[in-house]
PDB file of N, CA and C in Angstrom:
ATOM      1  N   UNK A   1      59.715 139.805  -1.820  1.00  0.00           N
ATOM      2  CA  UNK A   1      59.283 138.439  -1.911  1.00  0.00           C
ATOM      3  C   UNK A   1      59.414 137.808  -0.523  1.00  0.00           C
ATOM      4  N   UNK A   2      58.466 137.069   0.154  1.00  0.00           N
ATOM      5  CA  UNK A   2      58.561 136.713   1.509  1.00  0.00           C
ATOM      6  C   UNK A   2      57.979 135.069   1.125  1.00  0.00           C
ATOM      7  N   UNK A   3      58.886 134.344   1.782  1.00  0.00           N
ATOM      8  CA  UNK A   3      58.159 133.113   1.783  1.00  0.00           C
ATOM      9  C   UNK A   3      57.791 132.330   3.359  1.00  0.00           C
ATOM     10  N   UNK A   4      56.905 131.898   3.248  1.00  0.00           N
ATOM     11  CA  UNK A   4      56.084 131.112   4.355  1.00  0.00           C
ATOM     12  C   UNK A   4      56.657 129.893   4.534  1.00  0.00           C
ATOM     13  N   UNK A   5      56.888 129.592   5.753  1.00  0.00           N
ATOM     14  CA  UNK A   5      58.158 128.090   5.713  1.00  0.00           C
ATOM     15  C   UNK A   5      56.533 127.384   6.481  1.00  0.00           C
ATOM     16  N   UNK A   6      55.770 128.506   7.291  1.00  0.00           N
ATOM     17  CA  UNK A   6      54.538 127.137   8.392  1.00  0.00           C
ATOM     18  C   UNK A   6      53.390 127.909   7.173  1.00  0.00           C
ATOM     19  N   UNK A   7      52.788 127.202   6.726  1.00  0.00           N
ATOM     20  CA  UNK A   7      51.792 127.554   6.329  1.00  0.00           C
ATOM     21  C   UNK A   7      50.402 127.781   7.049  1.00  0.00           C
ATOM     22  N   UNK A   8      49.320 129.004   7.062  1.00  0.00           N
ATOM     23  CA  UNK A   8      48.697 129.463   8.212  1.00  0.00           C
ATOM     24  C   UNK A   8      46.778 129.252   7.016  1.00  0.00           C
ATOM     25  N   UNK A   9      46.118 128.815   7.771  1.00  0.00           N
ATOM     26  CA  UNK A   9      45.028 128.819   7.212  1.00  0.00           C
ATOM     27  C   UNK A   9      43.378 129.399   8.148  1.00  0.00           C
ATOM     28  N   UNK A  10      42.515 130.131   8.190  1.00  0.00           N
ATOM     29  CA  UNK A  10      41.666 131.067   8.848  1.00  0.00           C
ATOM     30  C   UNK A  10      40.521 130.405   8.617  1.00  0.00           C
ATOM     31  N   UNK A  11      40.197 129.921   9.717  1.00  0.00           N
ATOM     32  CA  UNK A  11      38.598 129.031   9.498  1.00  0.00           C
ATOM     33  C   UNK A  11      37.880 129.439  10.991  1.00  0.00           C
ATOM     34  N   UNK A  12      36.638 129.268  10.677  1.00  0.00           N
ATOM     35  CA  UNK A  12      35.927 129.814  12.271  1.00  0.00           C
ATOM     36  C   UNK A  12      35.270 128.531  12.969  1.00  0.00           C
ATOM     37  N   UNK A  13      35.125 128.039  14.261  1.00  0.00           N
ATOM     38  CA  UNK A  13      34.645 127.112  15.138  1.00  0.00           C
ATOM     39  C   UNK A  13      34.296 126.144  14.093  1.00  0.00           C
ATOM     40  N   UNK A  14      32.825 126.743  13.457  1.00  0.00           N
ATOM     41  CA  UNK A  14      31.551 126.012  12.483  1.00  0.00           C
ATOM     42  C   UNK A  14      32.574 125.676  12.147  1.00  0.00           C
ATOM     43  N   UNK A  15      32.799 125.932  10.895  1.00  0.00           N
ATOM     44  CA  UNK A  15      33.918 125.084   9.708  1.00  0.00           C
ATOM     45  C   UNK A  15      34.808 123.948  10.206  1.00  0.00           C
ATOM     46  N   UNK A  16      35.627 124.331  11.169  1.00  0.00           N
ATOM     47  CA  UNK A  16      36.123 122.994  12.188  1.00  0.00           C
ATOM     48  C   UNK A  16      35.148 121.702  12.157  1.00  0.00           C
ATOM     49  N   UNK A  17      34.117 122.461  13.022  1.00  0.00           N
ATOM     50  CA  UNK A  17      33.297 121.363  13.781  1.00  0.00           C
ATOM     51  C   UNK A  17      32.989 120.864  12.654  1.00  0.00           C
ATOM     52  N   UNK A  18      32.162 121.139  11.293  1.00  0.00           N
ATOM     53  CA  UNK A  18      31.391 121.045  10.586  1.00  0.00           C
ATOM     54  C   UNK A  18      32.665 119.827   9.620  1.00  0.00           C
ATOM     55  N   UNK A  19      34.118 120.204   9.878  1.00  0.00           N
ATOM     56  CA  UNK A  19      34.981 119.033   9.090  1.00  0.00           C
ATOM     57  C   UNK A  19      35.002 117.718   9.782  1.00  0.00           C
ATOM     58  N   UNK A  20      35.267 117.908  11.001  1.00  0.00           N
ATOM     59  CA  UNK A  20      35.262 116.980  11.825  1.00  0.00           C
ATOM     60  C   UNK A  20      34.529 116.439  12.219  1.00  0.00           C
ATOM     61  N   UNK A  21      32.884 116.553  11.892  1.00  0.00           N
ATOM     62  CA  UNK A  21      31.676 116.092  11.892  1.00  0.00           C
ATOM     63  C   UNK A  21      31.728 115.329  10.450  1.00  0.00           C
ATOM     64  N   UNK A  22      32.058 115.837   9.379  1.00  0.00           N
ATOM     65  CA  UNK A  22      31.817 115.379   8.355  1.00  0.00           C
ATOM     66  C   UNK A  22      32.883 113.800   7.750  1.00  0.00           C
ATOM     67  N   UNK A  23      34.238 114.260   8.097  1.00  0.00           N
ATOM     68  CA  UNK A  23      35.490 113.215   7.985  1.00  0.00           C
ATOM     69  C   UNK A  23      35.654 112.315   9.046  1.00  0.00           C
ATOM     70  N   UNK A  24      35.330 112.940  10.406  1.00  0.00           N
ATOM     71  CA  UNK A  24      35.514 111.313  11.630  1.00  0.00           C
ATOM     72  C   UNK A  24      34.118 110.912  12.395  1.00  0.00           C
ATOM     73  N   UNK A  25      33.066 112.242  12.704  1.00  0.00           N
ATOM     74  CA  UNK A  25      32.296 111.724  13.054  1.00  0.00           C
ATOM     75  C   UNK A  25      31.335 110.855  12.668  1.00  0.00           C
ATOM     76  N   UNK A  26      30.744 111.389  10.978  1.00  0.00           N
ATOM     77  CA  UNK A  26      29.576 110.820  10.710  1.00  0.00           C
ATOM     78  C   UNK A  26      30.155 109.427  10.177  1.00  0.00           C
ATOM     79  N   UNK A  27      30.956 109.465   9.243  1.00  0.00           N
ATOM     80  CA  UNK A  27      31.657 107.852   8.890  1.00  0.00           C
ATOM     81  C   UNK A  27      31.758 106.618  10.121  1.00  0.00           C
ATOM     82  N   UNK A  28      31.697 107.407  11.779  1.00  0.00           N
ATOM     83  CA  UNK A  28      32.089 106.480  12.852  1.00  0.00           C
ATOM     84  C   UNK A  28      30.839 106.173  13.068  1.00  0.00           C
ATOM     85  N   UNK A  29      29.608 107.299  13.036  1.00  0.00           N
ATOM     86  CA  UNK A  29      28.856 107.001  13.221  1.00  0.00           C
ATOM     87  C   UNK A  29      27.540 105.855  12.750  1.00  0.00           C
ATOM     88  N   UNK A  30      28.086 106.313  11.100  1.00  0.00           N
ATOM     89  CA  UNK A  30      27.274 105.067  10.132  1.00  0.00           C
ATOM     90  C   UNK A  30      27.861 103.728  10.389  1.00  0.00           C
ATOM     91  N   UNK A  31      29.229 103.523  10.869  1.00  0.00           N
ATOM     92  CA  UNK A  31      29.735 102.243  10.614  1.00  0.00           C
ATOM     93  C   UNK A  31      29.273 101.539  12.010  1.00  0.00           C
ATOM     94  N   UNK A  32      29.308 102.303  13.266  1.00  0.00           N
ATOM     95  CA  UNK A  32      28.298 101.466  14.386  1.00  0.00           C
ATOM     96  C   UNK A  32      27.336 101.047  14.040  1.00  0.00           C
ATOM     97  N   UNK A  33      26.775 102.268  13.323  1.00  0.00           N
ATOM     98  CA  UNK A  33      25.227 102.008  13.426  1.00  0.00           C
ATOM     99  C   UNK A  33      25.104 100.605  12.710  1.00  0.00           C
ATOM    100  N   UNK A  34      25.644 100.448  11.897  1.00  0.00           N
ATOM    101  CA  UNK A  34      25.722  99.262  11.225  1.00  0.00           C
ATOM    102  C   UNK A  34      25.944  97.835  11.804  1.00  0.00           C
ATOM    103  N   UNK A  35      27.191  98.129  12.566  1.00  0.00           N
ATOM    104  CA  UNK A  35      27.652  97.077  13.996  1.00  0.00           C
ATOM    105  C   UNK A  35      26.157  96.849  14.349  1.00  0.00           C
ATOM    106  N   UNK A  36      25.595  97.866  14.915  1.00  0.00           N
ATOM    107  CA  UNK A  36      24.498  97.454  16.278  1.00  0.00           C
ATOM    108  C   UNK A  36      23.335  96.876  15.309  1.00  0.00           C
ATOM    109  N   UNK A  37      22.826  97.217  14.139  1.00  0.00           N
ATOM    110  CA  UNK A  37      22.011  96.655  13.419  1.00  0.00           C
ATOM    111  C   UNK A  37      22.014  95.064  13.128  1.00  0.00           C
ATOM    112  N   UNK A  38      23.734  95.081  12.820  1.00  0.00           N
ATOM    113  CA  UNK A  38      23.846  93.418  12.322  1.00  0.00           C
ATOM    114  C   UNK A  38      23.485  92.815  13.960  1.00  0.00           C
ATOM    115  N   UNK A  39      24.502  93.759  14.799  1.00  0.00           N
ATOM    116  CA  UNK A  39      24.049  92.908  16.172  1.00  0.00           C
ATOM    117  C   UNK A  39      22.364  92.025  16.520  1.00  0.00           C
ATOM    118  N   UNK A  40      21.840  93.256  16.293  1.00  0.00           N
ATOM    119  CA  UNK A  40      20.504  93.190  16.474  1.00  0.00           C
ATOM    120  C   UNK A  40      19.579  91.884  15.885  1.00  0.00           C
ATOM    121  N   UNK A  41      20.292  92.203  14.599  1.00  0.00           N
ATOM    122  CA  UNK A  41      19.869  90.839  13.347  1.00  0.00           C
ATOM    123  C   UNK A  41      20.390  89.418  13.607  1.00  0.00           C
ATOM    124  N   UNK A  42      20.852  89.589  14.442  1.00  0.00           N
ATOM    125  CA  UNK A  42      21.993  88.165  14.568  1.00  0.00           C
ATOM    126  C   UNK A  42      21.501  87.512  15.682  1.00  0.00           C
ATOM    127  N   UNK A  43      20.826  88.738  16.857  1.00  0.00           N
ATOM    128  CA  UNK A  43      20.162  88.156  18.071  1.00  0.00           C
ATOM    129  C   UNK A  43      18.847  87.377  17.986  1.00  0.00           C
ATOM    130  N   UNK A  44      18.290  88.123  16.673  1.00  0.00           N
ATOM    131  CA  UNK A  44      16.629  88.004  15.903  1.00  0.00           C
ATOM    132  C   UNK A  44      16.953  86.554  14.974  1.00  0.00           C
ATOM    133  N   UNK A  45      18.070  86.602  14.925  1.00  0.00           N
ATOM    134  CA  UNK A  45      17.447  84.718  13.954  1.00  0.00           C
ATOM    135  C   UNK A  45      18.233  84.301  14.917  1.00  0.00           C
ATOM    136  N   UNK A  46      18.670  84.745  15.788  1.00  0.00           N
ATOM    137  CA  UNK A  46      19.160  83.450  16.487  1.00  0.00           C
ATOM    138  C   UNK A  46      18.034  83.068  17.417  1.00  0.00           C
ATOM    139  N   UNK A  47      17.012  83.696  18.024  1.00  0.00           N
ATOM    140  CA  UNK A  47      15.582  83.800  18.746  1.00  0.00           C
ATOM    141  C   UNK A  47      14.703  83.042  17.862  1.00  0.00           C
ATOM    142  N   UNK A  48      14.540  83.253  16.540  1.00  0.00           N
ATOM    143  CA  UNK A  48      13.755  82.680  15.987  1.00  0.00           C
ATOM    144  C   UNK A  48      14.247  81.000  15.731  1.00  0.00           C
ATOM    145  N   UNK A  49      15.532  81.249  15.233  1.00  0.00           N
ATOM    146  CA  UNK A  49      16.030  79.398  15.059  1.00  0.00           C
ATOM    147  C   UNK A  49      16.111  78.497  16.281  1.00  0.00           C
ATOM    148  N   UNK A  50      15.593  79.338  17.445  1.00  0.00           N
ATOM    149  CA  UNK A  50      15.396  78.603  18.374  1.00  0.00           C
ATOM    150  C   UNK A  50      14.445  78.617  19.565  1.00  0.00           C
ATOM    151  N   UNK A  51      13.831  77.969  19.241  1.00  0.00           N
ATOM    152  CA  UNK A  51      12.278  77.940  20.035  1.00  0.00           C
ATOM    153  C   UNK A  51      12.091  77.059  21.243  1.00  0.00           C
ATOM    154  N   UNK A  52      13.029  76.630  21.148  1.00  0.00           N
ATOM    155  CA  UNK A  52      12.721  75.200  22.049  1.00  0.00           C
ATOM    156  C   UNK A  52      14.060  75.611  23.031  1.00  0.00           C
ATOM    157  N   UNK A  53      14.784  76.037  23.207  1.00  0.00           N
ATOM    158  CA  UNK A  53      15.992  76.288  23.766  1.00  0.00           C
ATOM    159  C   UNK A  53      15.687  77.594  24.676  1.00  0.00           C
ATOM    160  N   UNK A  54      15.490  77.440  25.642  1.00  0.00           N
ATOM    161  CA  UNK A  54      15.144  78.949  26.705  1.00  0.00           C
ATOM    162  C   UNK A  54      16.255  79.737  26.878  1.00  0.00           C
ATOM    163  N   UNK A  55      17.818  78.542  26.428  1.00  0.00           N
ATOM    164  CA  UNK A  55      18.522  79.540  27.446  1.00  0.00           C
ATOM    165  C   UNK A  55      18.947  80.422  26.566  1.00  0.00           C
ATOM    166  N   UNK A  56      19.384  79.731  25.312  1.00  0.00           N
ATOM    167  CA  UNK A  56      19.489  80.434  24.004  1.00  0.00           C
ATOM    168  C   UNK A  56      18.608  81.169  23.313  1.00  0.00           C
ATOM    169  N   UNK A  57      17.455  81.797  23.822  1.00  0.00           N
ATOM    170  CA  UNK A  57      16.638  82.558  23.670  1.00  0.00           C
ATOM    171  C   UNK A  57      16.907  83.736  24.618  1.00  0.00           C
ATOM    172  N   UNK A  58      17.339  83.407  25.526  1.00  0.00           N
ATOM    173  CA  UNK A  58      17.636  84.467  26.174  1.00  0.00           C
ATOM    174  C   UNK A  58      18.665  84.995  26.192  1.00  0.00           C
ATOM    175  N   UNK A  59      19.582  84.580  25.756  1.00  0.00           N
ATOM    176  CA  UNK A  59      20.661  85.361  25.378  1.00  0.00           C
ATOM    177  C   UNK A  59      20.500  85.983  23.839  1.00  0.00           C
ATOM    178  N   UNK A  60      19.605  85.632  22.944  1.00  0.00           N
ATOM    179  CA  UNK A  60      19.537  86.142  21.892  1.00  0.00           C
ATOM    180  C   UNK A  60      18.847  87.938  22.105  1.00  0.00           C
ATOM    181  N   UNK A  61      17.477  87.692  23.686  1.00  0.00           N
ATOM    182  CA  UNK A  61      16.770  88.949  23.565  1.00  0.00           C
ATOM    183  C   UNK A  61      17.890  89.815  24.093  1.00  0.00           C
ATOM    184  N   UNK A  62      18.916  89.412  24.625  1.00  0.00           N
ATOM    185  CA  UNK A  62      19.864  90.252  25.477  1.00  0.00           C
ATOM    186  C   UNK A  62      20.707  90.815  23.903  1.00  0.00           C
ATOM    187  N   UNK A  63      20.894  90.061  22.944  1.00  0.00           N
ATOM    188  CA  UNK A  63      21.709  90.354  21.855  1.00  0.00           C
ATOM    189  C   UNK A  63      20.328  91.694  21.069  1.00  0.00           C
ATOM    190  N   UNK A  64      19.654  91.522  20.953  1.00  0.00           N
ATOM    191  CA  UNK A  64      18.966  92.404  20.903  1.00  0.00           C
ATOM    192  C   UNK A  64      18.385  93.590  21.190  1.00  0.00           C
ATOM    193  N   UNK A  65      18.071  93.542  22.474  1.00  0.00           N
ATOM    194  CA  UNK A  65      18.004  94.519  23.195  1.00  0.00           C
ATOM    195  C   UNK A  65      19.663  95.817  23.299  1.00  0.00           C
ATOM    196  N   UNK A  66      20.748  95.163  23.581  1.00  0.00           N
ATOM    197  CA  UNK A  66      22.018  95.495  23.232  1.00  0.00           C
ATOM    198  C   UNK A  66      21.826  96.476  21.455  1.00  0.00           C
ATOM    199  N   UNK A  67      21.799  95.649  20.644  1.00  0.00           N
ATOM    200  CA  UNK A  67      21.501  96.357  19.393  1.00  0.00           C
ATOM    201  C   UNK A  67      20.710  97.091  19.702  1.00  0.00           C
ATOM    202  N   UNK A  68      19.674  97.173  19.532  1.00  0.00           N
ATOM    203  CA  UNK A  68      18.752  98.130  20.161  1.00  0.00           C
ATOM    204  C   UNK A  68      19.120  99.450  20.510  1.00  0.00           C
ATOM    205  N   UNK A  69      20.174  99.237  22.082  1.00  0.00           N
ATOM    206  CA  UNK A  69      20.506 100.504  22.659  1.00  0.00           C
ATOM    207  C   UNK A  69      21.449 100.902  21.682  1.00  0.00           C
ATOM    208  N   UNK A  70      22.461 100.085  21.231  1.00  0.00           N
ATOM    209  CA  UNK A  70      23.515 100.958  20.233  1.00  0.00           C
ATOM    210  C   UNK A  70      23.319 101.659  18.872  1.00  0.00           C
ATOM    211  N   UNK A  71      22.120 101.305  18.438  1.00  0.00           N
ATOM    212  CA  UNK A  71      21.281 102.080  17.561  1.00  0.00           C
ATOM    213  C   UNK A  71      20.920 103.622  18.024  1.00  0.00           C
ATOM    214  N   UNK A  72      20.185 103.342  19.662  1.00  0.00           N
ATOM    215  CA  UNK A  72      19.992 104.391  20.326  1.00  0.00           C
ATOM    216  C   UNK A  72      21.149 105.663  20.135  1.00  0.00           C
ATOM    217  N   UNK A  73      21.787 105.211  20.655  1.00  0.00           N
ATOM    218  CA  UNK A  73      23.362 105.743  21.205  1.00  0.00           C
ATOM    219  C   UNK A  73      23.501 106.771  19.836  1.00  0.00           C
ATOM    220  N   UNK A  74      23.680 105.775  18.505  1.00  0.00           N
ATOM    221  CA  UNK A  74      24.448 106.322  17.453  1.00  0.00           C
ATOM    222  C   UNK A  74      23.677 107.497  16.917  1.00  0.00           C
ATOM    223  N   UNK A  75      21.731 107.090  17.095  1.00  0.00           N
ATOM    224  CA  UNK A  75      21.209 108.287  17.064  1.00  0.00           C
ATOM    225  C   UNK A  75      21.623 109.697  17.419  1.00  0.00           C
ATOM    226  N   UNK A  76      21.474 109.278  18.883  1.00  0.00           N
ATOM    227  CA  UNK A  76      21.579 110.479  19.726  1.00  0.00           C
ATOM    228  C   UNK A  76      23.235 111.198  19.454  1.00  0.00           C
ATOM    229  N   UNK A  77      24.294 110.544  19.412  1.00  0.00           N
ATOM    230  CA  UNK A  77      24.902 111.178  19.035  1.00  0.00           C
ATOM    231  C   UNK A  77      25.177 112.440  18.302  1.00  0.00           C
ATOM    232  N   UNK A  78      24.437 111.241  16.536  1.00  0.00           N
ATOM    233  CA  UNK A  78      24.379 112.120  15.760  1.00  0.00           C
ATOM    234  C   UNK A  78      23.534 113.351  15.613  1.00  0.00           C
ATOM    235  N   UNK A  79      22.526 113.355  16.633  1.00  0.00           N
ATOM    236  CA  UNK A  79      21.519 114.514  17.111  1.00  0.00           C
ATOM    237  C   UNK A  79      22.441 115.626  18.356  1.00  0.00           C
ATOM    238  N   UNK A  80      23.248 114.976  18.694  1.00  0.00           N
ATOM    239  CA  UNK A  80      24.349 115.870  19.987  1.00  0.00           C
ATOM    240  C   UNK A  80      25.095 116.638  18.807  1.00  0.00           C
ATOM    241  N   UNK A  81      26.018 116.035  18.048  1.00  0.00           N
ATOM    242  CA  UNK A  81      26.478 116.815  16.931  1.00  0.00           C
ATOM    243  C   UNK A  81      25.932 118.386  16.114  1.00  0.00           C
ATOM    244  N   UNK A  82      24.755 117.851  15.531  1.00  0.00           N
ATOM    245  CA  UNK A  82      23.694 118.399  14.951  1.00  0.00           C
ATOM    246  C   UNK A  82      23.636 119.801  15.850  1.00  0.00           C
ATOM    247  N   UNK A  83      23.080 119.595  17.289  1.00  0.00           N
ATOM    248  CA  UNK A  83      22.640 120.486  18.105  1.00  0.00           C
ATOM    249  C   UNK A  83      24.025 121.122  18.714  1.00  0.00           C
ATOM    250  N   UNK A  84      25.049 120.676  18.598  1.00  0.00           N
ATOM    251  CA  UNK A  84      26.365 121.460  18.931  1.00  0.00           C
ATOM    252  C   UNK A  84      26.680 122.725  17.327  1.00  0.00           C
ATOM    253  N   UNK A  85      26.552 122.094  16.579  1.00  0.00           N
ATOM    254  CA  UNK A  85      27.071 123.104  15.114  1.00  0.00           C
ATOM    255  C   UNK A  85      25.635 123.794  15.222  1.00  0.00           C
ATOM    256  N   UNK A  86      24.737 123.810  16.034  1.00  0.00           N
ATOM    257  CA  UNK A  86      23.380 125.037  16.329  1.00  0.00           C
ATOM    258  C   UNK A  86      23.920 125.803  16.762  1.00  0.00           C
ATOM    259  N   UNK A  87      24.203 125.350  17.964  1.00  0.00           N
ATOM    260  CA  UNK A  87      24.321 126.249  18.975  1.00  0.00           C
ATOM    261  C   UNK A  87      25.241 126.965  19.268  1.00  0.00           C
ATOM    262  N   UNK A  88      26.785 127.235  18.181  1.00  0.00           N
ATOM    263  CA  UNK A  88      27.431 127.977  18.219  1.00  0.00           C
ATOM    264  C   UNK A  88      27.189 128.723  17.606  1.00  0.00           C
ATOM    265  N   UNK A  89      26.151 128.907  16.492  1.00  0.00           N
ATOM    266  CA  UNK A  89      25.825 129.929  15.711  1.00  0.00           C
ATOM    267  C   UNK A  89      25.735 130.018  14.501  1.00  0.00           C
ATOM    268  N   UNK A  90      25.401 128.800  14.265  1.00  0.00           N
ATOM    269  CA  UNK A  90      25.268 128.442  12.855  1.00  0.00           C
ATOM    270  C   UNK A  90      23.713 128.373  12.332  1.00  0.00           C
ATOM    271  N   UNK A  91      23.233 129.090  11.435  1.00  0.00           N
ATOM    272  CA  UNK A  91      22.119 129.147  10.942  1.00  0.00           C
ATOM    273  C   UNK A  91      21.047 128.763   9.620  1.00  0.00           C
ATOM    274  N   UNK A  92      22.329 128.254   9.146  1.00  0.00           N
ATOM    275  CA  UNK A  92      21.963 127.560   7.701  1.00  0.00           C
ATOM    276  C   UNK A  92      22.711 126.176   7.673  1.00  0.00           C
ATOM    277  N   UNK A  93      22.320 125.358   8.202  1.00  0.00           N
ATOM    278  CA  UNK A  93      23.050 123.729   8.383  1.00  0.00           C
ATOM    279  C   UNK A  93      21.937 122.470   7.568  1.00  0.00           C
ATOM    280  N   UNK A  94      22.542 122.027   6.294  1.00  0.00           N
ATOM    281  CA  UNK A  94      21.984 121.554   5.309  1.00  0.00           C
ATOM    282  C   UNK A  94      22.663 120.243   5.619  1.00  0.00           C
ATOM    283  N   UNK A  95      22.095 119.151   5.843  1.00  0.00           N
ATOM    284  CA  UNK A  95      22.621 117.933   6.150  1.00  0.00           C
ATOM    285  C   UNK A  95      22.172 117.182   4.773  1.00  0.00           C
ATOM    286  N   UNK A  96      22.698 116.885   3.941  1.00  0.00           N
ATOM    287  CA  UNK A  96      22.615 115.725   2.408  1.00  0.00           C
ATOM    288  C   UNK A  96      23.373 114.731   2.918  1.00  0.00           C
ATOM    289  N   UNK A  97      22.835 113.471   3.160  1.00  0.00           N
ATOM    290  CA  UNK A  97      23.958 112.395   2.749  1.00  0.00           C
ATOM    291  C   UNK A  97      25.232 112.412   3.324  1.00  0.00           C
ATOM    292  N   UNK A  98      24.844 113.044   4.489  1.00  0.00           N
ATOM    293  CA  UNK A  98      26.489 112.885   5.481  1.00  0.00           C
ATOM    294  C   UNK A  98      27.185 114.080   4.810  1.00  0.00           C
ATOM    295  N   UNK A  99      26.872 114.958   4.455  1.00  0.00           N
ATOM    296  CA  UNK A  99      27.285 116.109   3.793  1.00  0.00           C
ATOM    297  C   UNK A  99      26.858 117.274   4.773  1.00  0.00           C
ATOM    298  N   UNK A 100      27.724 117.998   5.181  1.00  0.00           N
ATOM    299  CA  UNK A 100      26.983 119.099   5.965  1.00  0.00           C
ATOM    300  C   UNK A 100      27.447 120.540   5.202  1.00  0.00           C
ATOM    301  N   UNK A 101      27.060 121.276   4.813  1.00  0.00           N
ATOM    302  CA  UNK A 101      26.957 122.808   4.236  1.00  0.00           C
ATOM    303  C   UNK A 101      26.424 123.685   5.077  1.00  0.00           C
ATOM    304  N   UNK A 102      27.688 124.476   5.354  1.00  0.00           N
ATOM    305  CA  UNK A 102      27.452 125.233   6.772  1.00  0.00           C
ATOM    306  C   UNK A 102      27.456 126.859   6.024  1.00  0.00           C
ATOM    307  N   UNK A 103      26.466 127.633   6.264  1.00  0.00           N
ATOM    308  CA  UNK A 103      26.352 129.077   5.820  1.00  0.00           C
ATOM    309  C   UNK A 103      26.878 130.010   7.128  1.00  0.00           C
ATOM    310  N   UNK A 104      26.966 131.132   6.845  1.00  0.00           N
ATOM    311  CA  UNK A 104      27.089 132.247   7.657  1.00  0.00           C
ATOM    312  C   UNK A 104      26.823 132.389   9.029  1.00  0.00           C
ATOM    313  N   UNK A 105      27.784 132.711   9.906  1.00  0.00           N
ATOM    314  CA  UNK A 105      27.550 133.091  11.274  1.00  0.00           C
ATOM    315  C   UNK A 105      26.277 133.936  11.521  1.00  0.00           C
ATOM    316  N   UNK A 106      25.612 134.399  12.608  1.00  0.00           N
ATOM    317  CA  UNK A 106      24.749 134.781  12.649  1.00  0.00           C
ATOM    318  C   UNK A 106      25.537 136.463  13.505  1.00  0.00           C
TER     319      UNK A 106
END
């Protein structure tokens, strides 16, 4: 009878990446994306409720444009991700709903 005092568990790169994509990345990623959207929305009625005000128009396209890029950003991220769990060798990568199902090494 042998007992284990550290407990030891065998997972390969994918599976890592593919947890840590799934539990910190994509959750960080939806919740910006969200940030930069409201951003975006907030710059857009504030542009529209004000027409007559130049200066406050211009700080609204700047609130916008800002959203804008952080939309960008959260994209690309989540496309850097994507193309990292490729390119170690993963060949069956099923993305559902922030769900990733990672098959067999190649």
């Amino acid at each position: 009878m042998t007992f284990q005092f550290i407990p030891t568990a065998e997972a390969s790169i994918v599976t890592l990446m593919a947890s840590v994509n799934k539990v910190i990345i994509n959750p960080l990623i939806y919740f910006l994306f969200a940030l930069a959207v409201i951003y975006f929305l907030y710059g857009l009625v504030k542009y529209l409720l004000a027409p007559d005000n130049e200066e406050l128009r211009t700080s609204s396209k700047s609130h916008m444009l800002w959203g804008i890029f952080g939309m960008f950003i959260m994209v690309a991220v989540f496309g850097i991700m994507n193309l990292l769990l490729t390119t170690v060798g993963e060949k069956n990568i099923q993305i559902n709903n922030g769900d990733i199902k990672v098959g067999e090494l190649q």
